[in-house]
C-alpha atoms as a PDB file:
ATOM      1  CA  UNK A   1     -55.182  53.655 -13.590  1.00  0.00           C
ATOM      2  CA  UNK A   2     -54.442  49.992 -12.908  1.00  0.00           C
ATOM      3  CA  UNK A   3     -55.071  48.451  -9.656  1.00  0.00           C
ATOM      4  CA  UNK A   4     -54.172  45.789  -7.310  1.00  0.00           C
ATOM      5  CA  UNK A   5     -57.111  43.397  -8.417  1.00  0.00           C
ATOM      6  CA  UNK A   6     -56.889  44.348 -12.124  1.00  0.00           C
ATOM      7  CA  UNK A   7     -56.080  41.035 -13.137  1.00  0.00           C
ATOM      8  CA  UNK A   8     -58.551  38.554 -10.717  1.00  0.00           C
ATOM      9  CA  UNK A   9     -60.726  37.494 -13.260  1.00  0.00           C
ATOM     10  CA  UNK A  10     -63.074  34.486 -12.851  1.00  0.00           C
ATOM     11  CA  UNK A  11     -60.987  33.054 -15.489  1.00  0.00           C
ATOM     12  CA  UNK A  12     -57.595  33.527 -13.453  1.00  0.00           C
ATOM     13  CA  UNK A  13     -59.007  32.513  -9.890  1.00  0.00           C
ATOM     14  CA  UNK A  14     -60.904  29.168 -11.716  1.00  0.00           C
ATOM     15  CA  UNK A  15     -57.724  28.544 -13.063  1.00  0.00           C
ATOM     16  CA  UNK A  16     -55.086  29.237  -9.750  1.00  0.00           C
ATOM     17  CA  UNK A  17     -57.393  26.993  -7.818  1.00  0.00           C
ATOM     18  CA  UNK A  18     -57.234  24.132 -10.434  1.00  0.00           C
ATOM     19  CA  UNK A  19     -53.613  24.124 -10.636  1.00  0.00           C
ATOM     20  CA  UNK A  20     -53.603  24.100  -6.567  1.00  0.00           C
ATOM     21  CA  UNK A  21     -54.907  20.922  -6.932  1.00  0.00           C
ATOM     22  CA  UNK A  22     -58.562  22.041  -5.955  1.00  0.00           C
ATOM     23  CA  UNK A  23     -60.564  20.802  -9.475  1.00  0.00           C
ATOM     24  CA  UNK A  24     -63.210  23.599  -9.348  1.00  0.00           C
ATOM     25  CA  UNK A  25     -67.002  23.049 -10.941  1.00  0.00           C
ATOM     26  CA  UNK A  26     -66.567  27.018 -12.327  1.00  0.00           C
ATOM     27  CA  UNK A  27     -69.181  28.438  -9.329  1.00  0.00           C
ATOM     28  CA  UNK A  28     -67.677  31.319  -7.718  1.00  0.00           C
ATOM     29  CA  UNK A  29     -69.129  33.538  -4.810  1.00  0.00           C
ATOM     30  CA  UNK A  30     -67.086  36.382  -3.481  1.00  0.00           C
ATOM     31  CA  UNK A  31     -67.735  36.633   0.307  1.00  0.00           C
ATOM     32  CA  UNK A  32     -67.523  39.607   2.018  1.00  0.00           C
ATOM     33  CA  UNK A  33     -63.625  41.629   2.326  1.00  0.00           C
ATOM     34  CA  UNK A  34     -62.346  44.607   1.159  1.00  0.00           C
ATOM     35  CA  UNK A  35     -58.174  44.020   2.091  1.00  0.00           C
ATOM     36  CA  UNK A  36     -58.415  40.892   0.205  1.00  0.00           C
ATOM     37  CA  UNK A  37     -60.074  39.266  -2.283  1.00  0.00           C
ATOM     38  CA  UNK A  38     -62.191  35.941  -0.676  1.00  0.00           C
ATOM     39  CA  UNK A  39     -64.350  33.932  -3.219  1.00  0.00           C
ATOM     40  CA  UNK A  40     -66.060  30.639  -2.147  1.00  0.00           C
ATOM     41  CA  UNK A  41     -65.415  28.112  -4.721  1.00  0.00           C
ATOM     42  CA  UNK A  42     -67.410  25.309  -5.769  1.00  0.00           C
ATOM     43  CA  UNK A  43     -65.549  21.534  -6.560  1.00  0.00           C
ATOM     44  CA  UNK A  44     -66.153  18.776  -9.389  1.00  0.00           C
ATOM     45  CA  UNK A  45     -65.912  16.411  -6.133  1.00  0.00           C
ATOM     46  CA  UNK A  46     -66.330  17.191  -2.340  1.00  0.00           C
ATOM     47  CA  UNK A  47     -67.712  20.920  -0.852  1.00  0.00           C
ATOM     48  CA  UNK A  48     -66.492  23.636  -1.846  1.00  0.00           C
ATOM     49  CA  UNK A  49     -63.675  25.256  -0.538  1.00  0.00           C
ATOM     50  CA  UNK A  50     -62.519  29.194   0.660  1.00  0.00           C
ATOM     51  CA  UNK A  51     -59.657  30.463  -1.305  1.00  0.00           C
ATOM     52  CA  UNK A  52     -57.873  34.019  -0.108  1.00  0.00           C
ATOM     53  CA  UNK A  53     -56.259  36.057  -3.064  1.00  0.00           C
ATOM     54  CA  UNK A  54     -53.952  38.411  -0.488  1.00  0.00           C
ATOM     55  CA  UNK A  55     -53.411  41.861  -1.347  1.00  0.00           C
ATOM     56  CA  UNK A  56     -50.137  42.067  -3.694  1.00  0.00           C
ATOM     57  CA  UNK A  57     -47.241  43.535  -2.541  1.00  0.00           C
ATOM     58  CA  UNK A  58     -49.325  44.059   1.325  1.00  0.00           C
ATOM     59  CA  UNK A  59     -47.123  40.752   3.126  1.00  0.00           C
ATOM     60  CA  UNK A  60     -44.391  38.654   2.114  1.00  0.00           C
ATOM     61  CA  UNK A  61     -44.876  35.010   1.736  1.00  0.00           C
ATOM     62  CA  UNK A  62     -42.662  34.859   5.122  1.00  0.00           C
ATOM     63  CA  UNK A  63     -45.113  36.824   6.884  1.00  0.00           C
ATOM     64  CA  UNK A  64     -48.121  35.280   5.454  1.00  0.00           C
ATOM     65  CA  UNK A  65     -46.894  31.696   6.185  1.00  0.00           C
ATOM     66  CA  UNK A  66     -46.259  32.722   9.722  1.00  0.00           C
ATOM     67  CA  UNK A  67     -50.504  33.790   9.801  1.00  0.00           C
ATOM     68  CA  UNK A  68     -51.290  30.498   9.256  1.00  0.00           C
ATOM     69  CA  UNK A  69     -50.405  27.055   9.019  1.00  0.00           C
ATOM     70  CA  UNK A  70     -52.024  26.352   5.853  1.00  0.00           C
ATOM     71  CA  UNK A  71     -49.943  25.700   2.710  1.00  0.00           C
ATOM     72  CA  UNK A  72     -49.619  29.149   0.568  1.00  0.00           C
ATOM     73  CA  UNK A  73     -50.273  28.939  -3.290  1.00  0.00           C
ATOM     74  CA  UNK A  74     -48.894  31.020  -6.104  1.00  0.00           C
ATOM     75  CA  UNK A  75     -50.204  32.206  -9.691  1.00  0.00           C
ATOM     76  CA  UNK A  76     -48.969  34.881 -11.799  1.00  0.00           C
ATOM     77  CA  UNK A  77     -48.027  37.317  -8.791  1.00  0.00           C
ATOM     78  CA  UNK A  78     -50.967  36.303  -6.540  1.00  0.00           C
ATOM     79  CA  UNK A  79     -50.203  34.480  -3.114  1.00  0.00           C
ATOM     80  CA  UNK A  80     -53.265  32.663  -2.464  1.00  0.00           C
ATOM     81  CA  UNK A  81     -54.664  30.173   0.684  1.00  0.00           C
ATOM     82  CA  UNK A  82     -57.536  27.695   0.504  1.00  0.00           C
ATOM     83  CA  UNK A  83     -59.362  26.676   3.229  1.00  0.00           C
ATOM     84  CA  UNK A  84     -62.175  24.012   4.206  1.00  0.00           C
ATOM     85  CA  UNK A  85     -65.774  25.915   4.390  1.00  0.00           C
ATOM     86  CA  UNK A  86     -67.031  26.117   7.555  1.00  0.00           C
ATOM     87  CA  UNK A  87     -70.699  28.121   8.456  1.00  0.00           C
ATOM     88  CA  UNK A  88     -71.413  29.696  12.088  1.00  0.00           C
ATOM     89  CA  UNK A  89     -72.894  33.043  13.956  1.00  0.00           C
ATOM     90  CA  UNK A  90     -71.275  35.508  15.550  1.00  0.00           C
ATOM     91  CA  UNK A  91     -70.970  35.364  19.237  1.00  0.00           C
ATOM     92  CA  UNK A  92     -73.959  36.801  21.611  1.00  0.00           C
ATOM     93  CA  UNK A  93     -71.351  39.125  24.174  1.00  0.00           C
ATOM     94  CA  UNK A  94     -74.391  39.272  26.061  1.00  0.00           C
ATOM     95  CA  UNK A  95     -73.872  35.626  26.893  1.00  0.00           C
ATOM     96  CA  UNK A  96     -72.042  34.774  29.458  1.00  0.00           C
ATOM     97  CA  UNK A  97     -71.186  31.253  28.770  1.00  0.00           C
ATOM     98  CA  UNK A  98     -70.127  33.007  25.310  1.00  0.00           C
ATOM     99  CA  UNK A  99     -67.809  35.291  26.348  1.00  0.00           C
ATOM    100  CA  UNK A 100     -66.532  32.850  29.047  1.00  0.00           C
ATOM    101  CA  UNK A 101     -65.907  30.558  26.427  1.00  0.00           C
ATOM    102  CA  UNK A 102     -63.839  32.717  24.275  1.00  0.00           C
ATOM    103  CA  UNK A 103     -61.953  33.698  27.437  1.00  0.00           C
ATOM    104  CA  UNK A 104     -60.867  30.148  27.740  1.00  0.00           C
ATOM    105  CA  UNK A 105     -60.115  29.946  23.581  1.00  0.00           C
ATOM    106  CA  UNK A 106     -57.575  33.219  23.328  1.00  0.00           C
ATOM    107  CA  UNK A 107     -55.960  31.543  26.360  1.00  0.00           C
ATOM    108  CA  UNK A 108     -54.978  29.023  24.668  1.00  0.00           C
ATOM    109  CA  UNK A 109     -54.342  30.497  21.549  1.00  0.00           C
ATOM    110  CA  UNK A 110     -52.091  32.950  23.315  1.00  0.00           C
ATOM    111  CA  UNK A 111     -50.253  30.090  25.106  1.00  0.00           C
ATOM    112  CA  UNK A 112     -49.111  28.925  22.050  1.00  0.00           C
ATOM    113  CA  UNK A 113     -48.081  32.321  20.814  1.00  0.00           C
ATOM    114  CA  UNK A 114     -45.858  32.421  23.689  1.00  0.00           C
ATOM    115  CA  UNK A 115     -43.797  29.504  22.512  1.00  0.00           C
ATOM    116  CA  UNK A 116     -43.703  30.197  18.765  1.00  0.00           C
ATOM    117  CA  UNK A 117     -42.782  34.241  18.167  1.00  0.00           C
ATOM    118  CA  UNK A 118     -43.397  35.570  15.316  1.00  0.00           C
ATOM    119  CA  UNK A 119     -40.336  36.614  13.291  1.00  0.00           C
ATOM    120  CA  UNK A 120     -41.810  38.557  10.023  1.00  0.00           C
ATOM    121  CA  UNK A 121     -45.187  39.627  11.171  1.00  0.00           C
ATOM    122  CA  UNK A 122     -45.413  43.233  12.804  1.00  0.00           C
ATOM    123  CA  UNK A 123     -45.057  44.333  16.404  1.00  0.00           C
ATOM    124  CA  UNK A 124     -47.879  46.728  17.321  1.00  0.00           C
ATOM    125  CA  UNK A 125     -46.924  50.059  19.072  1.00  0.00           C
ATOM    126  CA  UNK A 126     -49.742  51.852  20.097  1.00  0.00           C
ATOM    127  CA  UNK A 127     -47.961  55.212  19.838  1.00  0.00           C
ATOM    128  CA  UNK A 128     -45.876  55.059  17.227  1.00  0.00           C
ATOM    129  CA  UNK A 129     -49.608  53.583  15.352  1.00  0.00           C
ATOM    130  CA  UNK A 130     -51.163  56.757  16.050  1.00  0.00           C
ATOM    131  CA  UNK A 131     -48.572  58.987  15.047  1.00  0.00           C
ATOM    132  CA  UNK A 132     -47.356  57.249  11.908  1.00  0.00           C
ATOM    133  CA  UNK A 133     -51.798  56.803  11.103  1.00  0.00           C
ATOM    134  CA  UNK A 134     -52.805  60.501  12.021  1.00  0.00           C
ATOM    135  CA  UNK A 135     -49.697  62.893  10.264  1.00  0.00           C
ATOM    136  CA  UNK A 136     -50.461  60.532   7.012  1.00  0.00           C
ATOM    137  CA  UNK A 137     -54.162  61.995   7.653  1.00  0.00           C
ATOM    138  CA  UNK A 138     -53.557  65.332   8.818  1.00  0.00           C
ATOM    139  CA  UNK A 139     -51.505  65.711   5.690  1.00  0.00           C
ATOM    140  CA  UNK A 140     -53.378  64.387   2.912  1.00  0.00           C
ATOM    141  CA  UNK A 141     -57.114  63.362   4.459  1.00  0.00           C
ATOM    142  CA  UNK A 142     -58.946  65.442   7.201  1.00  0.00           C
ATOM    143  CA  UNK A 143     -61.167  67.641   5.438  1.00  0.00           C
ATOM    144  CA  UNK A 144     -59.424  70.944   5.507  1.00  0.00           C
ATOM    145  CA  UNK A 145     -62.535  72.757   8.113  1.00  0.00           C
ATOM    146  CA  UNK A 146     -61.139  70.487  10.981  1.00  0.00           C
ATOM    147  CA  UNK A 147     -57.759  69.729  10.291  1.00  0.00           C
ATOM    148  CA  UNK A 148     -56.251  72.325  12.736  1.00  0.00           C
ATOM    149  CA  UNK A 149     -58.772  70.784  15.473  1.00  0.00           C
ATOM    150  CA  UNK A 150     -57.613  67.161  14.596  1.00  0.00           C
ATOM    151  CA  UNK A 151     -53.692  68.011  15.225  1.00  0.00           C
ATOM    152  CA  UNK A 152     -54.894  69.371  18.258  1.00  0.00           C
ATOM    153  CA  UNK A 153     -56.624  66.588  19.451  1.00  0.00           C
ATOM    154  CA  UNK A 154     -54.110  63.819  18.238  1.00  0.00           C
ATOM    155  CA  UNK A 155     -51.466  66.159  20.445  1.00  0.00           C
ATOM    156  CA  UNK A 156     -53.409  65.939  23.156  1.00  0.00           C
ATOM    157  CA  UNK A 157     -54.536  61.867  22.918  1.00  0.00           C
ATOM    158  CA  UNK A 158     -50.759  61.152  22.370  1.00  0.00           C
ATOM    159  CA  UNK A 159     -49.636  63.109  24.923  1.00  0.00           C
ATOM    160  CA  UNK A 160     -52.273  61.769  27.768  1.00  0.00           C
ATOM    161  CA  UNK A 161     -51.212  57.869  26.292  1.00  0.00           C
ATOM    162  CA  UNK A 162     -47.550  58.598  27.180  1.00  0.00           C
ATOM    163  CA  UNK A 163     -48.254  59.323  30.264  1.00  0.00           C
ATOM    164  CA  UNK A 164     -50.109  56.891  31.258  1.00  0.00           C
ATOM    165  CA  UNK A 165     -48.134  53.721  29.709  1.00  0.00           C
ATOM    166  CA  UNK A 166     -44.899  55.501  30.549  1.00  0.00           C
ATOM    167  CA  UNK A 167     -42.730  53.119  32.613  1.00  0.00           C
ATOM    168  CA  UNK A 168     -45.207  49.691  31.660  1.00  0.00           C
ATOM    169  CA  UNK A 169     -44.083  47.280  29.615  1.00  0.00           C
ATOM    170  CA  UNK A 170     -45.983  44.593  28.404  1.00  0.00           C
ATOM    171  CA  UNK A 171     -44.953  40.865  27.524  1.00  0.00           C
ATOM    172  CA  UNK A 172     -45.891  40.613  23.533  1.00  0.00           C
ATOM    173  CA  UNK A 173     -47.850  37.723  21.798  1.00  0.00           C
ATOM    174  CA  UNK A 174     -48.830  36.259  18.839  1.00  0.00           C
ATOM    175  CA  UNK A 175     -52.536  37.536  18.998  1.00  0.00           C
ATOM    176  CA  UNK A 176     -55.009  37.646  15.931  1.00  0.00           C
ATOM    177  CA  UNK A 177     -54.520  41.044  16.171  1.00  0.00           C
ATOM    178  CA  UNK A 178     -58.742  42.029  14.751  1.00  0.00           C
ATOM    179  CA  UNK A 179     -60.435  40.144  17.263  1.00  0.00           C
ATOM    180  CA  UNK A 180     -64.012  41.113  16.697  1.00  0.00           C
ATOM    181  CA  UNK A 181     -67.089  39.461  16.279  1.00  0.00           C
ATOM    182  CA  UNK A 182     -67.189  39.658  12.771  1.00  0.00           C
ATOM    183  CA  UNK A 183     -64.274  37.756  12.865  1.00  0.00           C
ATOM    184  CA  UNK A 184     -65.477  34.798  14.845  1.00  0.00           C
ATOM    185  CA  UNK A 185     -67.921  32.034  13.398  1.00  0.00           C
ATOM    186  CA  UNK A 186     -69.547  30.296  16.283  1.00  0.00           C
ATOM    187  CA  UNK A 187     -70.984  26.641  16.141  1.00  0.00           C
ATOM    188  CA  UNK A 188     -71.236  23.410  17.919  1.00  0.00           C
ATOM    189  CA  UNK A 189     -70.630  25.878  21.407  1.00  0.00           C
ATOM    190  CA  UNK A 190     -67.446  26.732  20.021  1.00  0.00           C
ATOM    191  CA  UNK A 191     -65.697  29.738  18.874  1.00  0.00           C
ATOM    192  CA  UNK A 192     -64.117  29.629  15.127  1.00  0.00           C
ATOM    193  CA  UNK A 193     -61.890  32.576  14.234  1.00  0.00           C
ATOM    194  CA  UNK A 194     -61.761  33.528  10.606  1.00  0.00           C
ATOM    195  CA  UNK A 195     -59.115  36.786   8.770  1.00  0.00           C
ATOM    196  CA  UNK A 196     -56.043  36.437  10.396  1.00  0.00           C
ATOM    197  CA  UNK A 197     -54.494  39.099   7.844  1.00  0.00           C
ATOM    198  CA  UNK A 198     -53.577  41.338  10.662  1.00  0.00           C
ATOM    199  CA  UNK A 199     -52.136  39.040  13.260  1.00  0.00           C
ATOM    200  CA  UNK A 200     -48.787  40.254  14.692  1.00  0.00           C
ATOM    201  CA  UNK A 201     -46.797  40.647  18.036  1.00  0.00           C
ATOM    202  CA  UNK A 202     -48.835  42.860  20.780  1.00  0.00           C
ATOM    203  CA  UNK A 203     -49.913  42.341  24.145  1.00  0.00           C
ATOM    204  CA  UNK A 204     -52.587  40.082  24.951  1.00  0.00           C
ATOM    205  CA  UNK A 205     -55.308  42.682  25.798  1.00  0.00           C
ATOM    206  CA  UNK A 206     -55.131  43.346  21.802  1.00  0.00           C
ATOM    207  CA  UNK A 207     -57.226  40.109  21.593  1.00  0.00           C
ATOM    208  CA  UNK A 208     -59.318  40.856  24.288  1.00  0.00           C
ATOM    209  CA  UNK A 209     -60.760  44.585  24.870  1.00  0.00           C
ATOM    210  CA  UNK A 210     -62.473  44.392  21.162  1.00  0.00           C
ATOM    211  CA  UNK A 211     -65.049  42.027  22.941  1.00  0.00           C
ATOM    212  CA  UNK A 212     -66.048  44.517  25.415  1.00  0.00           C
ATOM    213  CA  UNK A 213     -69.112  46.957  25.271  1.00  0.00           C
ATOM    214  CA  UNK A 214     -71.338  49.069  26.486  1.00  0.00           C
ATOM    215  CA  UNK A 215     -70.942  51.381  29.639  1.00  0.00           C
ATOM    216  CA  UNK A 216     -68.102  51.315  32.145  1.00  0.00           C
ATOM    217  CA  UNK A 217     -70.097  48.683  34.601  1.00  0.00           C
ATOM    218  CA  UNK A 218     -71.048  46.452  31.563  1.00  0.00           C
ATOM    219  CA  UNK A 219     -67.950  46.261  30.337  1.00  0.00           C
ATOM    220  CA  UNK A 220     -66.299  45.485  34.005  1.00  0.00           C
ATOM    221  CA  UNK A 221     -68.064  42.559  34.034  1.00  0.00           C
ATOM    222  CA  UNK A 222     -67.479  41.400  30.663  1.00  0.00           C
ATOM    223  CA  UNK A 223     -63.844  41.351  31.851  1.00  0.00           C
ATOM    224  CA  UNK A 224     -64.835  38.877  35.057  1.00  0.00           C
ATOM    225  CA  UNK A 225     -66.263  36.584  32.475  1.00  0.00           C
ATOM    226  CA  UNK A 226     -63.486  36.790  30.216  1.00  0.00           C
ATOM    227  CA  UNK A 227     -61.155  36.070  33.002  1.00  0.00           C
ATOM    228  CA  UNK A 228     -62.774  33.517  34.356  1.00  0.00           C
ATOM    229  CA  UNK A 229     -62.492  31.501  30.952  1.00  0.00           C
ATOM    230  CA  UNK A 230     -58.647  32.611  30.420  1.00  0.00           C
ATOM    231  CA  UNK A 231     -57.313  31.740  33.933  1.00  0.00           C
ATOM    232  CA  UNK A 232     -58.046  27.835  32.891  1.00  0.00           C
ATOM    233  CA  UNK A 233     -55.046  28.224  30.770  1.00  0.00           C
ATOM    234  CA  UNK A 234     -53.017  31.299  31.657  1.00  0.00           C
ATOM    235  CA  UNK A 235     -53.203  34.077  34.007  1.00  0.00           C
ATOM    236  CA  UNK A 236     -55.708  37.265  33.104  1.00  0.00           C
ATOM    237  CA  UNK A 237     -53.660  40.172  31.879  1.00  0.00           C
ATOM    238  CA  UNK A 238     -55.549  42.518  34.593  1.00  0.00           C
ATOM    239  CA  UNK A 239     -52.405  44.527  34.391  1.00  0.00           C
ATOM    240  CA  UNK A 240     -53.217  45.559  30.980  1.00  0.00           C
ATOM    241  CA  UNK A 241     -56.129  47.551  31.178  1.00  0.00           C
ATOM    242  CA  UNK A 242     -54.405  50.349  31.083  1.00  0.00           C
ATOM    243  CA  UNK A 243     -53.958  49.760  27.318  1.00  0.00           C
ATOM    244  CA  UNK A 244     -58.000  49.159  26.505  1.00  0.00           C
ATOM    245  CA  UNK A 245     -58.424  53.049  25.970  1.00  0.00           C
ATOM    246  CA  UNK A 246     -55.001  53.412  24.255  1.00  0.00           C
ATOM    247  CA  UNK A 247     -55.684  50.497  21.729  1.00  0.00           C
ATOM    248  CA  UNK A 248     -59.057  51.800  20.746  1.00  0.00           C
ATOM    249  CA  UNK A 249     -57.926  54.827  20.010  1.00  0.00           C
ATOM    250  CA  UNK A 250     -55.289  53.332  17.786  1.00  0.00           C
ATOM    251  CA  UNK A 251     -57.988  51.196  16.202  1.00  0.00           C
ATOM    252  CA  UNK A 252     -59.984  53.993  15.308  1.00  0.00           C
ATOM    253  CA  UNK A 253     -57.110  56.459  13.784  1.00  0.00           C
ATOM    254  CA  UNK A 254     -55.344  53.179  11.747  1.00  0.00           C
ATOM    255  CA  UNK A 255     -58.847  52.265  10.554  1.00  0.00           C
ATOM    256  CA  UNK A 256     -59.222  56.171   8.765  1.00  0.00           C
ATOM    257  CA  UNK A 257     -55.697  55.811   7.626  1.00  0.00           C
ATOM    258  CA  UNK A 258     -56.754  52.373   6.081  1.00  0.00           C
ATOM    259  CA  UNK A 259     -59.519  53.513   4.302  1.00  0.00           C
ATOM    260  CA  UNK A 260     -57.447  56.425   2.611  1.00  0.00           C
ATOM    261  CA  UNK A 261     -54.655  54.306   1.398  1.00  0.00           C
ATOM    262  CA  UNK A 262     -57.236  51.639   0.423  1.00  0.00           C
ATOM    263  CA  UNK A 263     -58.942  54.813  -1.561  1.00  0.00           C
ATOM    264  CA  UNK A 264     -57.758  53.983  -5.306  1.00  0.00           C
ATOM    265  CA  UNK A 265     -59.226  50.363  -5.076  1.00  0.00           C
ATOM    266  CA  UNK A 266     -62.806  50.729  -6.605  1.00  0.00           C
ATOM    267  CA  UNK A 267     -64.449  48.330  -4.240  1.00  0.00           C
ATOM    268  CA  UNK A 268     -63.757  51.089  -1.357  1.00  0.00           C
ATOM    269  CA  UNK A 269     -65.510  54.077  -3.038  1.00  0.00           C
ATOM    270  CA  UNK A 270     -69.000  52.305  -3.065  1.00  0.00           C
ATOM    271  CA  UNK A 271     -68.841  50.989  -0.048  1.00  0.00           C
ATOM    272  CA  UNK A 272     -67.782  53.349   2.338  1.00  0.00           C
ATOM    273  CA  UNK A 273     -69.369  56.783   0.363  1.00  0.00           C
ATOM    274  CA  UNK A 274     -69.443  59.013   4.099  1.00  0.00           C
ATOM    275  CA  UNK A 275     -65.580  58.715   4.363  1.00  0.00           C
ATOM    276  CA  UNK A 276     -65.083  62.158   2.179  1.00  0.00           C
ATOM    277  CA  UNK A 277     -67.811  63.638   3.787  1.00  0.00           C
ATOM    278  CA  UNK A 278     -66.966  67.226   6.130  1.00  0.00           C
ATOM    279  CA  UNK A 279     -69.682  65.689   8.525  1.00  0.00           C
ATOM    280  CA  UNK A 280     -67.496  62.396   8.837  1.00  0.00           C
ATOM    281  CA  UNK A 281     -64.495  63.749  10.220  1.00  0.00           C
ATOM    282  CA  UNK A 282     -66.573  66.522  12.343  1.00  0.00           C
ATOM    283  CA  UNK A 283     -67.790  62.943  14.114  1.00  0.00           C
ATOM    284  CA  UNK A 284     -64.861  61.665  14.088  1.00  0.00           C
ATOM    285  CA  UNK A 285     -63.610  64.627  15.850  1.00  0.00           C
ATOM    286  CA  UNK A 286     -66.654  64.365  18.618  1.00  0.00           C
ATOM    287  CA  UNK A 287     -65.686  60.544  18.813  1.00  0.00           C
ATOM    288  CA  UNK A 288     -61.810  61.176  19.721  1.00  0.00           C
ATOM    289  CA  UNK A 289     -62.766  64.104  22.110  1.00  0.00           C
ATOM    290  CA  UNK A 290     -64.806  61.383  23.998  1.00  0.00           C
ATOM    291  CA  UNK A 291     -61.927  59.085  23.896  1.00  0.00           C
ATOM    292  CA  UNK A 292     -59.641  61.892  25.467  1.00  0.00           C
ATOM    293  CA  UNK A 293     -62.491  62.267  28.108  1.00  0.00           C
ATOM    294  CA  UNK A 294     -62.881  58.608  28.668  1.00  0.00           C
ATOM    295  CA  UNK A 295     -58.765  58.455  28.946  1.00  0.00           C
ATOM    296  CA  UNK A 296     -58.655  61.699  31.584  1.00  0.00           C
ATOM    297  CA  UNK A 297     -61.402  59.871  33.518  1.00  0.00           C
ATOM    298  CA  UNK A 298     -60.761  56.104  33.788  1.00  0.00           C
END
């Protein structure tokens, strides 16, 4: 069975980098991603560089142009972007001057969002996302013990969400779309955010609820901080925490749906061995039933 990455050899990325202009000193370290294929790559002259091989066949070049501003490459059916290397930590969310100061970043990045919509990139719908995620799973994933309990469940999460976003609308953004700390490099006091791959249209609480944790008091007051840093550039979205419980729900059903359609790819197997497992999806099912408590109560 051939797949996506068949072709990536250390051969063919050495050689799409050269011919991008980028004279590479053959070192090659593959960083951490599983969508994608990110290798750090070493220069005859000057550091070395980040190059993104994007998933064939995933984006257009339209929509992957409108992720970035950052010229897009080509070689033998591969779209591929180079970047300057650039280290950092994650974020302490325990910090408030952190969190404050990430407040005050989406703000602006959000500001800008405002004045240049997207055109190719996706527009996320938090209930059309679940639906569309969870029948591809009830159909062809849930382990067959709990599938009857995970259409239940779904049912139930979809129908509580209706109700409570019926009538709101939201105004939609260009956010980054997978805005957690994983995701963000921080140096020199500064917040740096890395993988744009799934930046699209949503409401601005997309960028903003993945930095919350902890219990319901904690993560009230991570929202003051936030706010605090935001409202130097644009007013806090306070209206849309109605969506926090919706969108991690979403997160959580598109993320299983993800990792089955990601199945076939060999790196996935390895790396994420509990996904076939009957005691994954009887936590998952514990996890959701929390999330239909935490939606009935909040």
């Amino acid at each position: 069975m051939s797949h996506p990455f068949d072709d990536l050899t250390p051969d063919f990325m050495l050689d799409a980098v050269d011919g991008a202009g980028f004279l590479s000193d053959g070192r090659l370290l593959q960083l951490n991603s599983f969508e994608n294929r990110v290798y750090q790559v070493g220069q005859e002259e000057g550091p070395p560089v980040i190059v993104k091989f994007y998933r064939p066949q995933r984006w257009s070049d339209e929509q992957i142009l409108e992720e970035h501003a950052f010229s897009l490459f080509h070689c033998d059916g591969f779209s591929f972007a180079v970047f300057r290397r650039a280290g950092g930590h994650a974020p302490e969310l325990a910090n408030d001057s952190h969190l404050e100061q990430l407040g005050r970043t989406l703000a602006r990045w959000h500001a800008c969002g405002s004045d240049r919509p997207y055109q190719q990139r996706p527009t996320l719908d938090a209930v059309d996302d679940i639906r569309t995620a969870s029948t591809f799973l009830i159909n062809d994933v849930v382990d067959l013990n709990y599938r009857g309990q995970y259409r239940d469940l779904i049912g139930q999460l979809l129908e509580a969400i209706e109700q409570r976003l019926a009538d709101l609308n939201f105004p939609l953004l260009n956010v980054h779309g997978d805005c957690h700390t994983g995701n963000i490099l921080w140096r020199d006091d500064s917040p740096h955010f890395v993988d744009l791959d799934d930046s699209l249209r949503a409401p601005a609480m997309q960028d903003l609820w993945m930095l919350l944790s902890g219990e319901d008091d904690e993560q009230q007051h991570q929202l003051r901080v936030l706010a605090k840093g935001y409202d130097t550039f644009l007013p806090f979205p306070w209206e849309q925490k109605a969506l926090i419980e919706p969108l991690r729900i979403r997160r959580m059903v598109c993320y299983d749906a993800w990792l089955a359609r990601r199945w076939d790819d060999p790196a996935f197997p390895p790396a994420f061995p509990w996904f076939e497992s009957m005691n994954y999806w009887s936590g998952q099912l514990n996890l959701l039933q929390q999330q239909l408590r935490d939606m009935q109560s909040r």
